[in-house]
Protein backbone atom coordinates (compact mmCIF):
# COMPACT_ATOMS: atom_id res chain seq x y z
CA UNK A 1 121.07 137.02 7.12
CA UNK A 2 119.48 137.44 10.30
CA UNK A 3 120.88 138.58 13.67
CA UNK A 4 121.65 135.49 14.79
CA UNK A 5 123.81 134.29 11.52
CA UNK A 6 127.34 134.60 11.72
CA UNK A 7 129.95 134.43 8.16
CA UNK A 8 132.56 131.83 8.36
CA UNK A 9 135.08 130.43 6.19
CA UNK A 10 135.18 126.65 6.15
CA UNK A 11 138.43 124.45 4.95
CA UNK A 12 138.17 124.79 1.23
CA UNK A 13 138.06 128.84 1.94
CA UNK A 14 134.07 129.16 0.75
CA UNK A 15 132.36 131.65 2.66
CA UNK A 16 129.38 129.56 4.69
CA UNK A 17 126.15 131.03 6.92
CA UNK A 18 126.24 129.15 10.53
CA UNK A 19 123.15 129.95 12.25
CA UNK A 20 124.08 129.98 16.01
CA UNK A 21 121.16 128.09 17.55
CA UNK A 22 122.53 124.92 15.82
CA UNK A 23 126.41 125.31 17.51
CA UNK A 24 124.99 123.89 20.66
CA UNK A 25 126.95 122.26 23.03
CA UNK A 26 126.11 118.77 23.98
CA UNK A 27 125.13 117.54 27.25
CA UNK A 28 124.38 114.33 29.07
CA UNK A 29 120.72 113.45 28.37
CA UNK A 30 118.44 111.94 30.55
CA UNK A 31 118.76 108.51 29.82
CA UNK A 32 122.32 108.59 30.12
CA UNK A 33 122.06 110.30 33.83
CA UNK A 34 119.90 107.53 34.42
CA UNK A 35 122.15 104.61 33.82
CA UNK A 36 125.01 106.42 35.88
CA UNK A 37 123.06 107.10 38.76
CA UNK A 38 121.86 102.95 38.36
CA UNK A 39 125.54 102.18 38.27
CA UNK A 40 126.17 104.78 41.16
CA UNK A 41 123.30 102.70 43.33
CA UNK A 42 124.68 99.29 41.95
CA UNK A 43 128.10 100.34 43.56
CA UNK A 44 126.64 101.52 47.08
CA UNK A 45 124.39 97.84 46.87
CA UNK A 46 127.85 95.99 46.94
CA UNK A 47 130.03 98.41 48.84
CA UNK A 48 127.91 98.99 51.73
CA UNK A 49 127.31 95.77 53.40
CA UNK A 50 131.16 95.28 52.77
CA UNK A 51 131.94 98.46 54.75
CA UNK A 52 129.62 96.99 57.36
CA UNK A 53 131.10 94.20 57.84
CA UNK A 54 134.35 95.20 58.31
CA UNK A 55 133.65 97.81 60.45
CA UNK A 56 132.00 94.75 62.37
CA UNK A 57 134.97 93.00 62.18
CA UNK A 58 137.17 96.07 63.60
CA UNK A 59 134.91 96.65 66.88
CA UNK A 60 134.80 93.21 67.44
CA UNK A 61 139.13 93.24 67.05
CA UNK A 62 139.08 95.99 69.75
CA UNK A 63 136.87 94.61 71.73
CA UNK A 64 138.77 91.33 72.00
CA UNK A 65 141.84 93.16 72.39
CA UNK A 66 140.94 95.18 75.09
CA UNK A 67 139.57 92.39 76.84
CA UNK A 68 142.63 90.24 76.67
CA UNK A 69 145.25 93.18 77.68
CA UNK A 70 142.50 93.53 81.08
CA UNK A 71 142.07 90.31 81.75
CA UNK A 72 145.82 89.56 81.81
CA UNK A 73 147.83 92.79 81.74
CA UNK A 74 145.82 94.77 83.93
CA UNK A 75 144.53 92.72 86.46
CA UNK A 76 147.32 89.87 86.84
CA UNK A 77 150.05 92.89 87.01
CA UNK A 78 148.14 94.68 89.57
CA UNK A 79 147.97 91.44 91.28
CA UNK A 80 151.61 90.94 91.42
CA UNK A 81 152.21 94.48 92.73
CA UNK A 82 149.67 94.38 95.73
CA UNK A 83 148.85 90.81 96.30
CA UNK A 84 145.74 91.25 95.51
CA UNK A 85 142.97 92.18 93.29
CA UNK A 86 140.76 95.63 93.03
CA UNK A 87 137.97 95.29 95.08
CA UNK A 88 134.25 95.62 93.72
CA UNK A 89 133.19 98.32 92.08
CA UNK A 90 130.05 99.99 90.29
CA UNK A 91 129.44 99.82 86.61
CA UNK A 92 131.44 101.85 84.11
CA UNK A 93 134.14 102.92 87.03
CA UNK A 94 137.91 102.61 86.83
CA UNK A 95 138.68 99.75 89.58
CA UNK A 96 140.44 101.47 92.53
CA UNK A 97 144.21 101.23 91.66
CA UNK A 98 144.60 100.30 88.02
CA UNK A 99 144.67 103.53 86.52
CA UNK A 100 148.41 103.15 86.07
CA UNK A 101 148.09 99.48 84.87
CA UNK A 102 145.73 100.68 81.99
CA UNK A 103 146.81 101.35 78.30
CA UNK A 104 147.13 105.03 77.86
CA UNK A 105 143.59 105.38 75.32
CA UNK A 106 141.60 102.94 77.87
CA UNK A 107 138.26 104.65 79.65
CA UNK A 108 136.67 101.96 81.95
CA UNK A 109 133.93 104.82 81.68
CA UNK A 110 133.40 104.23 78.35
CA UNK A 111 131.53 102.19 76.32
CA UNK A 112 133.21 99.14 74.96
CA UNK A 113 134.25 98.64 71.19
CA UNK A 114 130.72 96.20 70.87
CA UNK A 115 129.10 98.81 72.43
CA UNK A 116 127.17 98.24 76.49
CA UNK A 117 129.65 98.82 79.75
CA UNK A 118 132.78 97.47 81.79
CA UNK A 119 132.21 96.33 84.20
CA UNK A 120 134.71 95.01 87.47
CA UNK A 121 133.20 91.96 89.84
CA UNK A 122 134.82 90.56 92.15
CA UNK A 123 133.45 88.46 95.50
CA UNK A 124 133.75 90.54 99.08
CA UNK A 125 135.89 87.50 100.50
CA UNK A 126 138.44 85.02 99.15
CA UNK A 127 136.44 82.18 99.38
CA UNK A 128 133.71 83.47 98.24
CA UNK A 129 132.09 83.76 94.66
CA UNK A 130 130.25 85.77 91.99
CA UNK A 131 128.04 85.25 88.73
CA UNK A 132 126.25 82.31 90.51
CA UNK A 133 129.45 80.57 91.77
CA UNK A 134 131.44 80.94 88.79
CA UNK A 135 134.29 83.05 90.23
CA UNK A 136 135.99 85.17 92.36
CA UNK A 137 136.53 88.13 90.30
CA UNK A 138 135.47 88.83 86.23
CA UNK A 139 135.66 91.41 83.80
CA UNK A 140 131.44 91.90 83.03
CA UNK A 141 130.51 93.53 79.49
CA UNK A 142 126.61 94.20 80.48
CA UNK A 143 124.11 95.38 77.25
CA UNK A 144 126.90 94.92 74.53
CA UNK A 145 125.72 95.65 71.14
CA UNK A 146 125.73 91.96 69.63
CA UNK A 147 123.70 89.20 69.26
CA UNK A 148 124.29 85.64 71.24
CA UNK A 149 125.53 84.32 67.76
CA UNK A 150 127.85 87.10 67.08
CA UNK A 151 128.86 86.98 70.98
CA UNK A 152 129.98 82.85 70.29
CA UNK A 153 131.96 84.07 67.31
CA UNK A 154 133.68 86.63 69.64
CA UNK A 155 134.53 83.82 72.06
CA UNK A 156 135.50 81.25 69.63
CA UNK A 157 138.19 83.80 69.25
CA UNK A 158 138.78 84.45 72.61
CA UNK A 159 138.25 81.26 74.15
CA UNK A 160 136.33 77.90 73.20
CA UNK A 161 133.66 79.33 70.89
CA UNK A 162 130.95 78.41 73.60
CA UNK A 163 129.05 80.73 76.35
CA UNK A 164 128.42 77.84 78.44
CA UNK A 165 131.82 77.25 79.27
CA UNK A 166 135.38 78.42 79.79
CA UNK A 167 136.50 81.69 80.78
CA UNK A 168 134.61 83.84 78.17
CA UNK A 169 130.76 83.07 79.01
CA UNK A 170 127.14 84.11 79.21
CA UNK A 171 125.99 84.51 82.81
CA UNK A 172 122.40 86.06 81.71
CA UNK A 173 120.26 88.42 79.04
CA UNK A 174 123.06 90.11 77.46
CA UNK A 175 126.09 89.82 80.30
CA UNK A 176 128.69 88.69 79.34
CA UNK A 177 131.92 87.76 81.49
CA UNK A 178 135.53 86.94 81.24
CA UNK A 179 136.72 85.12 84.22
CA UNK A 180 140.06 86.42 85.81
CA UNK A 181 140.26 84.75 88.96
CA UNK A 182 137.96 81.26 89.53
């Protein structure tokens, strides 16, 4: 016997030599890694563009929410109090008086749920008008992260499903507005 032999007894109580290098434990060999790391890969090919898409889906919900509570919330309820509506002011800043009227996790300052900037127009004088005569005041989004064809699915929730028209609409390269006062 050498050093490495050890006695046992087996079931029918003879004596039997088991050499240790053959109790080896078994592991996963490398073909066997290889299919679960294909089926690992196989998963993340169908789960992935999944998760994309309804992450999509989810910015886009916030988006149009947010856009709905400030077009009509906000800016009609404001109206109501004062009589009138927030003047003009620059890009990604809170329009003067409406910090009360906004839902408590709303930032004007931030970027919206799409991605680009808020934005609040509105015309100097009453009779006057904005976005090439379209209206007197308008929520803007300017830059948002979304194609023209993703934009028209936006507004086909929002409004008619076309940037031409409505109060949802395309007024140039990637501005968008939502019309709260013609």
């Amino acid at each position: 016997m050498s050093g490495n032999d050890v006695m046992s007894i087996d079931t029918s109580g003879r004596q039997t030599n088991t050499n240790s290098s053959m109790c080896r434990q078994r592991g996963m060999t490398m073909l066997e890694l290889m299919i679960v790391v294909s089926i690992i890969g196989l998963l993340a090919v169908i789960a992935i563009p999944a998760f994309l898409r309804a992450r999509l889906s989810s910015q886009n919900s916030v988006f149009k929410n947010d856009l709905r509570r400030l077009s009509g919330d906000v800016f009609d309820l404001y109206a109501l109090d004062n009589g009138f509506l927030p003047p003009d002011v620059p890009m990604a800043t809170t329009p003067t008086g409406t910090v009360s009227y906004l839902p408590k996790q709303f930032d004007w300052r931030e970027r919206t749920a799409i991605g680009g900037n808020w934005d609040w127009d509105r015309a100097a004088t009453r009779g006057s008008k904005i976005h090439g005569g379209l209206c007197y005041a308008s929520i803007t989004i300017v830059n948002p992260g979304r194609t023209a064809a993703q934009m028209e699915a936006i507004d086909a929730d929002i409004d008619d499903g076309d940037l031409n028209s409505a109060n949802f609409r395309s007024v140039g390269a990637s501005t968008y507005i939502m019309i709260v006062e013609p």
